[in-house]
Protein backbone atom coordinates (compact mmCIF):
# COMPACT_ATOMS: atom_id res chain seq x y z
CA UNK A 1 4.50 -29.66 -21.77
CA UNK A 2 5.70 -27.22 -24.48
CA UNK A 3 3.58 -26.30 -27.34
CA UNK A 4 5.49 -25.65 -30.41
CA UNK A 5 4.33 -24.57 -34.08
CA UNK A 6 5.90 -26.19 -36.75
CA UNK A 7 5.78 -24.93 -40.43
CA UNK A 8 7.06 -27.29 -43.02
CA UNK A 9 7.39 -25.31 -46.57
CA UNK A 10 8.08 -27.15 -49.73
CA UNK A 11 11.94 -26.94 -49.31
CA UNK A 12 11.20 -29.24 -46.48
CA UNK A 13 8.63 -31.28 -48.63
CA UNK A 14 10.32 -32.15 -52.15
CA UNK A 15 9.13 -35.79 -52.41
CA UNK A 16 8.77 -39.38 -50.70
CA UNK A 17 12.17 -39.46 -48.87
CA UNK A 18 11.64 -35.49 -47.69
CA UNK A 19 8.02 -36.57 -46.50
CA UNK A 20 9.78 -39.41 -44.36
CA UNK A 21 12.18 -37.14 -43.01
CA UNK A 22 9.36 -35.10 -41.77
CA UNK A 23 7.66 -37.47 -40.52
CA UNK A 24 9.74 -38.84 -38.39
CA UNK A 25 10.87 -35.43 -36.87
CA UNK A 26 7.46 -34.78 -35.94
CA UNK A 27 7.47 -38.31 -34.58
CA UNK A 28 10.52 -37.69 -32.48
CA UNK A 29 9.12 -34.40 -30.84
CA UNK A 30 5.83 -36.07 -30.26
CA UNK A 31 7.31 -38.94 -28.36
CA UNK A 32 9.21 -35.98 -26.17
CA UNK A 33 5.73 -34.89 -24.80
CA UNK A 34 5.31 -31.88 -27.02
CA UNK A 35 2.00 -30.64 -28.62
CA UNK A 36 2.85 -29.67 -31.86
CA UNK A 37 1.08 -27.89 -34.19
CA UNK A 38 2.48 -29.00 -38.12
CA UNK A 39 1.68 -26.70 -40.89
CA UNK A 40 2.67 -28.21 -44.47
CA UNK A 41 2.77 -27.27 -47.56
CA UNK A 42 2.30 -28.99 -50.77
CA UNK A 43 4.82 -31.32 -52.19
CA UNK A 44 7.22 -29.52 -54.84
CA UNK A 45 5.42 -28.74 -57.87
CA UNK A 46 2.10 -29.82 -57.33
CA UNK A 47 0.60 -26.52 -56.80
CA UNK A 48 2.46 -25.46 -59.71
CA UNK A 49 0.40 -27.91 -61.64
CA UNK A 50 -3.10 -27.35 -60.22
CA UNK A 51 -2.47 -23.78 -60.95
CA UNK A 52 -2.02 -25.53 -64.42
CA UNK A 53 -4.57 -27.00 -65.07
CA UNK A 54 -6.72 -23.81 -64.21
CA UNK A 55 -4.94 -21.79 -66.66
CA UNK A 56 -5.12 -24.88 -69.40
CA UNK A 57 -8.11 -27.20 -68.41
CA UNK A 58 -5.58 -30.28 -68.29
CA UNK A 59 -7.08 -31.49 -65.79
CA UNK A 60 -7.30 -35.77 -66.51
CA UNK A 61 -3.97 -34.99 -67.01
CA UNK A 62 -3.10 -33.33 -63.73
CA UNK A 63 -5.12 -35.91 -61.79
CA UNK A 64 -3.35 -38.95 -63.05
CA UNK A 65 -0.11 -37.79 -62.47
CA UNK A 66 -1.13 -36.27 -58.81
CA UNK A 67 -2.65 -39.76 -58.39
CA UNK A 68 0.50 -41.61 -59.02
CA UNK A 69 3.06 -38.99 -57.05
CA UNK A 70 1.18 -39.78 -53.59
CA UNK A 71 0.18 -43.32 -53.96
CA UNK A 72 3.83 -43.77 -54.70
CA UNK A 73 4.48 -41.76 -50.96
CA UNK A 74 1.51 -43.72 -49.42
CA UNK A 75 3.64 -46.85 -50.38
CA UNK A 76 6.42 -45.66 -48.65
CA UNK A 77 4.83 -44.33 -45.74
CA UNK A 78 2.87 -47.41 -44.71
CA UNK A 79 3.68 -50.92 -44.80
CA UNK A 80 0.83 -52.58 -43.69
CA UNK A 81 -1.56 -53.41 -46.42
CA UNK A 82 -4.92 -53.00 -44.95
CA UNK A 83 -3.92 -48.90 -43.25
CA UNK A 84 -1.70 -48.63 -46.92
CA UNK A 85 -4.93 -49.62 -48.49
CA UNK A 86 -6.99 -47.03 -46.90
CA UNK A 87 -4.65 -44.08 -47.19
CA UNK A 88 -4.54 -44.33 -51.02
CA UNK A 89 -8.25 -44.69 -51.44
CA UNK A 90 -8.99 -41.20 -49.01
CA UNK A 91 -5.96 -40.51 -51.26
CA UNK A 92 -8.07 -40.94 -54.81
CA UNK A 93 -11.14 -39.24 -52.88
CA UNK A 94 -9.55 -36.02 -52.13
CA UNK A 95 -8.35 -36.01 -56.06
CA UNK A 96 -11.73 -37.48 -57.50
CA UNK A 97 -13.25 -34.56 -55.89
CA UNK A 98 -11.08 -32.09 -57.97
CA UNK A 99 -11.27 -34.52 -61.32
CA UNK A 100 -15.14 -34.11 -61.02
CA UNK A 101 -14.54 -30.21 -60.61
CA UNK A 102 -12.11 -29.74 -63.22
CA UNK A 103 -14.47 -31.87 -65.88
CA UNK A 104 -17.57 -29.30 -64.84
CA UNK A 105 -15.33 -26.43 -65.97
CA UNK A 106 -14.08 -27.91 -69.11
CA UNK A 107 -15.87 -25.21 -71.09
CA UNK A 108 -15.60 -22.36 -68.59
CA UNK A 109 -13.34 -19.97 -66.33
CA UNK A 110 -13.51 -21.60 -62.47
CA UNK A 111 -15.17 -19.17 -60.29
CA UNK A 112 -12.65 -17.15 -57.58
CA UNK A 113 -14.28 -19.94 -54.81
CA UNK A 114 -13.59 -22.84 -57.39
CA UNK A 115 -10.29 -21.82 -58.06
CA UNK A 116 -9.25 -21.61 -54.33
CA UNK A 117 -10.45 -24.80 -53.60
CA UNK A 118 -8.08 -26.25 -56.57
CA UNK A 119 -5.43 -24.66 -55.24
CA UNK A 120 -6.07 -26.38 -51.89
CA UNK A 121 -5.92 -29.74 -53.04
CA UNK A 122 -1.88 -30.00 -52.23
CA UNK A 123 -1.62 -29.32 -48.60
CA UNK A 124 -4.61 -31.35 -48.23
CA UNK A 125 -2.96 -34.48 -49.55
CA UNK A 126 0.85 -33.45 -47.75
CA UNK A 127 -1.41 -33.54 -44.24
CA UNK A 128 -3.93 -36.63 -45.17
CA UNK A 129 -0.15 -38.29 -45.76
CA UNK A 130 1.54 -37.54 -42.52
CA UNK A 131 -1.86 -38.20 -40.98
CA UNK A 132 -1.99 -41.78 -42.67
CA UNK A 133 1.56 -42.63 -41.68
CA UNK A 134 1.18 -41.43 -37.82
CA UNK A 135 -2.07 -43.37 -37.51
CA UNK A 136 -0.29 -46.55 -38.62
CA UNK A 137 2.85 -46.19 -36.22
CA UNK A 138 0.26 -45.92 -33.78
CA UNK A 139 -0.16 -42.35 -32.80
CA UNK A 140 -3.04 -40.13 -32.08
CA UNK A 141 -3.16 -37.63 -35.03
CA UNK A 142 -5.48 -35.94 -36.99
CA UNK A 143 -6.59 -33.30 -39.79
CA UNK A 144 -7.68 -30.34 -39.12
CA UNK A 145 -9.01 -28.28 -42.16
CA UNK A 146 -7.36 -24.72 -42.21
CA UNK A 147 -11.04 -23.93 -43.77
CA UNK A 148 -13.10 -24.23 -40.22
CA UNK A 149 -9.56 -22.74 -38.38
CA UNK A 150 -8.54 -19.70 -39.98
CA UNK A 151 -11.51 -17.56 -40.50
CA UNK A 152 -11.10 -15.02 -43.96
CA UNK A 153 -13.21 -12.51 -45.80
CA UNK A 154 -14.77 -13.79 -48.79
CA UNK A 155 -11.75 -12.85 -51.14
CA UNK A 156 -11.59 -16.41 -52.12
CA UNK A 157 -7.93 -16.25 -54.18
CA UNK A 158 -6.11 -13.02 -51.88
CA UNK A 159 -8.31 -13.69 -48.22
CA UNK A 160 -7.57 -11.45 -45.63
CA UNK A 161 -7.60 -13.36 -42.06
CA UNK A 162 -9.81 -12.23 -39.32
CA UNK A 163 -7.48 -12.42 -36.29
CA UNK A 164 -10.26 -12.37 -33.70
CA UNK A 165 -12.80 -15.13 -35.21
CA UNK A 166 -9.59 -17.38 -35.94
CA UNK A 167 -8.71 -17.13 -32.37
CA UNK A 168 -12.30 -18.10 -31.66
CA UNK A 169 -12.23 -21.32 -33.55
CA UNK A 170 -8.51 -22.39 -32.28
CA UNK A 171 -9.68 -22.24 -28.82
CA UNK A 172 -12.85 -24.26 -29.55
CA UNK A 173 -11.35 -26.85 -32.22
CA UNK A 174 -7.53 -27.16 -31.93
CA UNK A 175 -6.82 -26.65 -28.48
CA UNK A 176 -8.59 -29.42 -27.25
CA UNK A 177 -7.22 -31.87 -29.83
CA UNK A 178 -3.76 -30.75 -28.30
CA UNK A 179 -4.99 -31.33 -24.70
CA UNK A 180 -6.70 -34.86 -25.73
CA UNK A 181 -2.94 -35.85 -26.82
CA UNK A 182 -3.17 -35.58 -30.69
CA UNK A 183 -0.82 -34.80 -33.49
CA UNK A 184 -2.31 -31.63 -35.47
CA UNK A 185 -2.04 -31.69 -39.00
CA UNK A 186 -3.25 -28.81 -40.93
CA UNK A 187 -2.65 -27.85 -44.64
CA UNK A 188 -0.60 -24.45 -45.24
CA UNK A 189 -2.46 -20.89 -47.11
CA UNK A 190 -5.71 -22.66 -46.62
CA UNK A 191 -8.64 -20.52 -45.05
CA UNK A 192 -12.11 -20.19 -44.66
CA UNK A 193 -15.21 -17.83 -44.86
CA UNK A 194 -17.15 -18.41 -42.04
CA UNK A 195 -19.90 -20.33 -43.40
CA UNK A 196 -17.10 -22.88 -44.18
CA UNK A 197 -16.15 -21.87 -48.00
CA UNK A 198 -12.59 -22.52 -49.01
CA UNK A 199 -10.68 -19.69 -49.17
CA UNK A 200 -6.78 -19.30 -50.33
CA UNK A 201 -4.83 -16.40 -47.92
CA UNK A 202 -2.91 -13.76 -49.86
CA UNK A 203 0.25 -14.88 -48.32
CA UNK A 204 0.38 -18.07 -47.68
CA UNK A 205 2.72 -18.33 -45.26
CA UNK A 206 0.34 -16.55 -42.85
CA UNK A 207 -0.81 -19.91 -41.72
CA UNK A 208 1.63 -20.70 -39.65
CA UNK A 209 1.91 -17.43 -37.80
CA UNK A 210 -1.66 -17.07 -37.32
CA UNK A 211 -1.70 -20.47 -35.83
CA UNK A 212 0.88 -19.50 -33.48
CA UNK A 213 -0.29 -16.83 -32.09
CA UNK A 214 -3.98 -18.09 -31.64
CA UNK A 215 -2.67 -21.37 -30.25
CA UNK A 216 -0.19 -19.27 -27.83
CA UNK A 217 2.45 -21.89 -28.58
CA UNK A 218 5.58 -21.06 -26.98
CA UNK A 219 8.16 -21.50 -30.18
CA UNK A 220 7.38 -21.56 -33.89
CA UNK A 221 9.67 -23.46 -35.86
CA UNK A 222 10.40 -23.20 -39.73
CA UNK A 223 11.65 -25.91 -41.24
CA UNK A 224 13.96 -25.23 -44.29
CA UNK A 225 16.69 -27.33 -46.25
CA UNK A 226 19.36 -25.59 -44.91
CA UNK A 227 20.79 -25.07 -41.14
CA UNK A 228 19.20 -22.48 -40.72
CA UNK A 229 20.06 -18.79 -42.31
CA UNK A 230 23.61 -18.91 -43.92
CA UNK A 231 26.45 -16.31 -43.56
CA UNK A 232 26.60 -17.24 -47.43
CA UNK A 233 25.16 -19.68 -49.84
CA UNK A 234 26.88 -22.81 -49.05
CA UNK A 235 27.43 -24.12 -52.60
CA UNK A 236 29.39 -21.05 -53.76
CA UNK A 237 30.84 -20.21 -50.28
CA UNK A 238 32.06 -23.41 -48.58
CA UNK A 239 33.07 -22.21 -45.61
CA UNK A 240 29.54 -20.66 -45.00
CA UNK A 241 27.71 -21.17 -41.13
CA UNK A 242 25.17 -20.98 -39.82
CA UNK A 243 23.98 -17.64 -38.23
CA UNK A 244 22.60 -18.10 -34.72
CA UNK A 245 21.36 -15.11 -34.23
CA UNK A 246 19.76 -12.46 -36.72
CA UNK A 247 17.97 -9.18 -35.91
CA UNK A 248 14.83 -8.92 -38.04
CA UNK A 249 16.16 -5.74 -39.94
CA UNK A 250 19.02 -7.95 -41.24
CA UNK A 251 16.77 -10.52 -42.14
CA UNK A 252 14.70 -8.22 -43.86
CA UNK A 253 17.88 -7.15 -45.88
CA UNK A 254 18.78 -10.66 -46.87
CA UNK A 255 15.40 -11.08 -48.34
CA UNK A 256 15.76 -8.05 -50.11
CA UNK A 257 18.84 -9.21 -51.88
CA UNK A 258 17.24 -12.53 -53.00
CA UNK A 259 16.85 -15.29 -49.86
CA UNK A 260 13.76 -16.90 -49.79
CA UNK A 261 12.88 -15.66 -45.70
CA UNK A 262 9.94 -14.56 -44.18
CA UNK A 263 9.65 -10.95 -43.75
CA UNK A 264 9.87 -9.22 -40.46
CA UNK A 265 6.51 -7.62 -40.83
CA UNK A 266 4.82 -11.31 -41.11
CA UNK A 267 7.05 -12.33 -37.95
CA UNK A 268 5.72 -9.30 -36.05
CA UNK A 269 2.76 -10.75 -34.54
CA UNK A 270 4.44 -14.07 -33.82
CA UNK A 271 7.76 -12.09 -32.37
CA UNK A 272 5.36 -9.46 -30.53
CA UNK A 273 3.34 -12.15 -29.03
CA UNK A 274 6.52 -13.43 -27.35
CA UNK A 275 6.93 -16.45 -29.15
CA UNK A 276 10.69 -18.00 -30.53
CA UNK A 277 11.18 -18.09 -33.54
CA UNK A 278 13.51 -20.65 -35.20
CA UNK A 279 14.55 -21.42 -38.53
CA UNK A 280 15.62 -25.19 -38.83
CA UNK A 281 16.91 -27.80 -41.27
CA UNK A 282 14.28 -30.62 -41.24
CA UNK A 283 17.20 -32.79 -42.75
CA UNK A 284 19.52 -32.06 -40.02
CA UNK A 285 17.21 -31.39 -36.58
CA UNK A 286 19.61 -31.92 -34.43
CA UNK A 287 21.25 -28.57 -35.74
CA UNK A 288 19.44 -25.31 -33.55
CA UNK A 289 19.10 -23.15 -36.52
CA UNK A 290 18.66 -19.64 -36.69
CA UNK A 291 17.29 -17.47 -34.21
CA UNK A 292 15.32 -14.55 -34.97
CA UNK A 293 15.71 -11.97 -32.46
CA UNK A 294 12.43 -9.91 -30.97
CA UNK A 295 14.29 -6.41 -31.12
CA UNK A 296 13.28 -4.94 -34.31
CA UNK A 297 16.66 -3.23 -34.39
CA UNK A 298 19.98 -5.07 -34.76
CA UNK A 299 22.30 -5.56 -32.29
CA UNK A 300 25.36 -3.46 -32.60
CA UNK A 301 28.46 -5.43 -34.04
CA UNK A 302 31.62 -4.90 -32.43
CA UNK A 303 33.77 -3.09 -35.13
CA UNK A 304 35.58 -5.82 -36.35
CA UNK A 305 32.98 -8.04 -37.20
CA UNK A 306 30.70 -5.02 -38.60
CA UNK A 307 29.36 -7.90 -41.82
CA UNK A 308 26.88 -10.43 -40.56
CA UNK A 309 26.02 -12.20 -44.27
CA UNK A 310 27.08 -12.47 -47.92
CA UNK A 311 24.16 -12.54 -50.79
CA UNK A 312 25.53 -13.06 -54.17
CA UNK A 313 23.41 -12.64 -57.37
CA UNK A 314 25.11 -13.83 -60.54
CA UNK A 315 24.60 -13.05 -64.72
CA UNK A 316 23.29 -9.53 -64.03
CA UNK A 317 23.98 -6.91 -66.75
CA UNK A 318 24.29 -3.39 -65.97
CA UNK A 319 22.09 -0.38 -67.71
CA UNK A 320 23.53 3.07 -67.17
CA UNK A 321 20.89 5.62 -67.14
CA UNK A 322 22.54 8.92 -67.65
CA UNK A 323 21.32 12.87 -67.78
CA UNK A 324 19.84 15.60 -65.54
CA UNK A 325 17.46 15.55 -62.91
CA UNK A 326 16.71 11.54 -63.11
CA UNK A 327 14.37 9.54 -60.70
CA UNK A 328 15.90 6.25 -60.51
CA UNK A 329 12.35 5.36 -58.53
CA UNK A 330 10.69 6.26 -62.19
CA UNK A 331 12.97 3.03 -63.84
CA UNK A 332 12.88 0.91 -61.01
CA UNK A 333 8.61 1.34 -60.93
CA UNK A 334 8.65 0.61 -64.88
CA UNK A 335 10.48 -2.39 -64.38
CA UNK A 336 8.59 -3.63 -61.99
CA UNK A 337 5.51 -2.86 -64.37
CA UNK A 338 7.24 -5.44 -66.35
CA UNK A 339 7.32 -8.12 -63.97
CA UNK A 340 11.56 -7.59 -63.64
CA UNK A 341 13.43 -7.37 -60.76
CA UNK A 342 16.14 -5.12 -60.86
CA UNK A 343 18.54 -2.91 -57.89
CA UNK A 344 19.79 0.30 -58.67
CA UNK A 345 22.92 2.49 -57.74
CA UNK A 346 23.12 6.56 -57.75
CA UNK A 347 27.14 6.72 -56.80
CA UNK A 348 27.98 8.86 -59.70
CA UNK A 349 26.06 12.40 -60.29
CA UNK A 350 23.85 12.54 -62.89
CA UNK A 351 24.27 8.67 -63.78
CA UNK A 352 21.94 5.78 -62.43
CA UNK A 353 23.57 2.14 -62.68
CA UNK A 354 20.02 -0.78 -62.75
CA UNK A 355 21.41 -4.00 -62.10
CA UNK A 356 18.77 -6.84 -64.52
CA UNK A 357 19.24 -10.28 -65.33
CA UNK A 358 21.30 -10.59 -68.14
CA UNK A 359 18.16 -12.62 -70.24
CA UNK A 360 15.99 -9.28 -69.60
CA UNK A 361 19.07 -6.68 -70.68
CA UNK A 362 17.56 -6.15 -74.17
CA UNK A 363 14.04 -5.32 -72.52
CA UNK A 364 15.04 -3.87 -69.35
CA UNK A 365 16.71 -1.49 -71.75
CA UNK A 366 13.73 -0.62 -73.89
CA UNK A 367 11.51 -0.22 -71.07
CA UNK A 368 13.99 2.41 -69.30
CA UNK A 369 14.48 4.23 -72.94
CA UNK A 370 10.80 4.70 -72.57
CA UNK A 371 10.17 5.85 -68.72
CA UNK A 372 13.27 8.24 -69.28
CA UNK A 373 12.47 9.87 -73.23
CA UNK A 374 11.17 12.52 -71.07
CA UNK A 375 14.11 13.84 -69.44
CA UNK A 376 16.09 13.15 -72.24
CA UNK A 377 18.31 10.54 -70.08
CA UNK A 378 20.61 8.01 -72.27
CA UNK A 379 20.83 4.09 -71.53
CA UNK A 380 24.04 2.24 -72.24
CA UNK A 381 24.44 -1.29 -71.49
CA UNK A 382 27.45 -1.96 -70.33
CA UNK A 383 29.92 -4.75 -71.63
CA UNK A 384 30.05 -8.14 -69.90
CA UNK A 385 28.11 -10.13 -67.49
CA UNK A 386 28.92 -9.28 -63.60
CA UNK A 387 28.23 -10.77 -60.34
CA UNK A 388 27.16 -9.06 -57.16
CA UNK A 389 28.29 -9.46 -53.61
CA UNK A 390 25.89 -7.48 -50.97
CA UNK A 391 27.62 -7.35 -48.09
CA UNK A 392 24.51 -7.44 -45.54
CA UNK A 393 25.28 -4.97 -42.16
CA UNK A 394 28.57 -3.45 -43.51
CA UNK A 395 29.15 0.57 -44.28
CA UNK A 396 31.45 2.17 -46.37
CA UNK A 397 34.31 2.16 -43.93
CA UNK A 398 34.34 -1.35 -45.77
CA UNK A 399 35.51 -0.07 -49.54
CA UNK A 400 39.30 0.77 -48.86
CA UNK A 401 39.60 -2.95 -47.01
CA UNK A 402 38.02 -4.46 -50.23
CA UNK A 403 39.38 -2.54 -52.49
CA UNK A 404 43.11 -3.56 -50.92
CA UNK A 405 42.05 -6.97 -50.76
CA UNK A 406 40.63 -7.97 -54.10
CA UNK A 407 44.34 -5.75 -55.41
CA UNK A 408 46.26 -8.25 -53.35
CA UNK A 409 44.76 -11.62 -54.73
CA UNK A 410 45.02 -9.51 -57.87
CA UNK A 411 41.67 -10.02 -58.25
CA UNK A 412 39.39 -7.83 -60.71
CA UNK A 413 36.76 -5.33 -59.26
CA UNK A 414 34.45 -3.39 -61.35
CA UNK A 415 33.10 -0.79 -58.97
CA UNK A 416 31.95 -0.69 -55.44
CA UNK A 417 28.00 0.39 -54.78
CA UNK A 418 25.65 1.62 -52.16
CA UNK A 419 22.69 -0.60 -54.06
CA UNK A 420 19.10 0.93 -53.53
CA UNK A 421 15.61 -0.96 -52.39
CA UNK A 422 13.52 2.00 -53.40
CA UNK A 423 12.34 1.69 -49.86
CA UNK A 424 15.00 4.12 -48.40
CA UNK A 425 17.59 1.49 -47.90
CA UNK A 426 20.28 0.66 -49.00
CA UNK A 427 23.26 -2.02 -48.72
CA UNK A 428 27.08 -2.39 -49.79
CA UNK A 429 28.03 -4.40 -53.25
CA UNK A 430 30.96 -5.36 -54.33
CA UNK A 431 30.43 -5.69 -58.44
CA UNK A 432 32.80 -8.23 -60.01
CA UNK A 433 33.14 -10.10 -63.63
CA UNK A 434 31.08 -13.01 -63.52
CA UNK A 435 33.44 -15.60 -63.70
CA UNK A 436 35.47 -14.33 -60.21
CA UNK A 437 31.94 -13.76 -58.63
CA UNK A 438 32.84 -17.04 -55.92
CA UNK A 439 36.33 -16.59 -55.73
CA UNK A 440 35.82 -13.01 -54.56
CA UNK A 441 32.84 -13.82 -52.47
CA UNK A 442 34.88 -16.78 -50.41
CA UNK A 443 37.48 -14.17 -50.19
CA UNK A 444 35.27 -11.74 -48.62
CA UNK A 445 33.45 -14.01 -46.49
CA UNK A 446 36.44 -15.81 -45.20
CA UNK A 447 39.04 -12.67 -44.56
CA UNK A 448 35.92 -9.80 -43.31
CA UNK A 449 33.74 -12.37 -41.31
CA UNK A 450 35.05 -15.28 -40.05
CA UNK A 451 38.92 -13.91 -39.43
């Protein structure tokens, strides 16, 4: 009998019809003989509006329209009246319970241990769902609180998890659900101090990792919306596949450029502990996904198939930075200081090019006029919007072939970059107007990787 980790994120729970979709692929794998493990996350936007109603005290407000979003899903979930009647009334329990909080703090901040047990609320309902659903198609499942499982300090909004007491209560409370046959249902980012306070982990998607490796369950799976991780983004690159196989440094790189992906150093214990990792479509599970590969450096490609994956980032504006003895680090870290994301390029001497979204030029400008006054460097923005193609495990051997290529399909380029991280690495970008950013990127993806 395997034992396989699933992790459902909100991609994978959007609303009624996703929640039936996962549902039944747990119900599928369950029927095989396996002893799953599911992690899920809230449905799309609720914790969105919980964190709302902290910031704003709306919380009647919240509460009737959480209310109404899962006793819609309980409908659909159950037919039978009497289990359909049940469900919605531990339902209106779980969110009476945060109505009665939220009216105690009408006049006053939430403490760090109220506001983590707000935040909870969501994956509590997504597994008391599932849990309601499997019950009434007659399996044996159940809810486990991620509170009395995954053992945290007492940093009730960022926990840290204590690996060692977490193992502790796995082997004494999941395992033997799994051996007695049941369905495990836990709610993702939850935790617990151990006198059984709710706590919210720093990075939520810890759960399912921990779990993992505590439960020594032979595969984790991450269920996505997509089959797995794409050569390109599939609505501006048709002909995008799936990847079957990605080294965690390249994965590491796509995240850098803008996928949403789980980092390699969150993987690590999972991947170190021996355990497959799998990223899967939970709307096509019949499709094997990615595979992330336990060496921590990539495989070698064979030189003609040196680019494994196209990110593309579009309506970016470009700042030049120019003057003596700049630190494009001391930009990047005022940026960042501004909550905006930005890449840099140092191709040309004594010039740095910081890539910005094109609603953030104006202030991405101001703030760089400011961290460079002292070495008297000059910003320019330049004209025009551009798009950006990183071409993810490619070197600059690549630029001549590009550069012949786009000239051929007469096809404008703006410059070719070795964009910066600030971490040390760095990755090949084609820059392009705007408006050609998916012709060129189809081009590229079609005539470099898959020819």
């Amino acid at each position: 009998m395997k034992r396989i980790t699933m992790s459902f994120g909100t991609a994978a729970m959007r609303d009624g019809s996703s929640v039936l979709q996962v549902a039944d692929v747990l119900y599928e794998y369950y029927q095989a003989g396996q002893q799953i493990i599911a992690v899920v996350a809230a449905l799309e936007g609720v914790t969105d509006l919980l964190a709302e109603s902290i910031r704003i005290s709306n919380y009647t407000r919240v509460y009737n329209k959480l209310l109404s979003m899962h006793q819609s899903i309980a409908r659909k979930l159950i037919r039978d009246e009497r289990d359909r009647a049940l469900l919605i009334q531990d339902i209106t329990d779980i969110l009476e319970s945060y109505n009665w909080l939220g009216r105690s703090m009408v006049n006053r901040t939430p403490t760090p241990a109220e506001t983590a047990t707000i935040l909870a609320i969501g994956e509590r309902l997504s597994a008391r769902l599932l849990t309601g659903h499997f019950q009434n198609r007659g399996l044996r499942a159940t809810v486990l609180n991620g509170s009395e499982l995954l053992i945290t300090d007492d940093h009730y909004e960022a926990a840290a998890p204590d690996a060692e007491s977490t193992q502790a209560r796995v082997q004494a409370r999941l395992l033997p659900r799994l051996e007695e046959g049941y369905l495990v249902l836990i709610g993702g980012g939850i935790g617990g101090t151990m006198d059984g306070k709710i706590t919210r982990l720093a990075n939520t998607d810890l759960s399912d990792t921990l779990l993992a490796v505590a439960s020594q369950s032979e595969a984790l799976w991450l269920w996505a919306d997509r089959d797995g991780i794409m050569t390109a983004d599939p609505v501006a690159v048709p002909t995008a596949r799936t990847i079957t196989t990605l080294s965690r440094m390249d994965m590491d790189d796509l995240a850098l450029y803008g996928l949403k992906l789980p980092s390699s150093q969150l993987l690590a214990p999972v991947i170190n502990a021996g355990i497959a990792v799998f990223i899967r479509n939970i709307y096509n599970p019949a499709q094997s996904g990615t595979y992330i590969q336990p060496d921590p450096n990539p495989v070698p490609a064979a030189p003609t198939r040196k680019l494994r994956a196209l990110t593309l980032k579009d309506r970016l504006r470009v700042i030049i930075v120019s003057g003596p003895h700049l630190d494009p680090e001391r930009g990047l870290n005022a940026l960042h200081r501004q909550q905006t994301q930005a890449l840099f390029a140092v191709d040309t001497p004594g010039e740095i090019a910081y890539f910005v979204s094109a609603a953030e030029v104006n202030s991405s400008r101001l703030t760089l006029e400011d961290a460079f006054r002292p070495n008297q460097g000059v910003c320019q923005v330049q004209e025009g919007q551009v798009g950006l193609i990183t071409l993810i495990g490619a070197d600059n051997s690549l630029k001549p072939h590009i550069e012949s290529l786009l000239q051929s399909r007469e096809l404008p380029l703006v410059r070719i970059v070795n964009m910066q991280h600030g971490d040390g690495r760095s990755g090949l970008s084609v820059v392009v107007p705007a408006d050609h950013l998916r012709d060129t990127a189809t081009l590229l993806h079609d005539t470099l990787l898959l020819s």
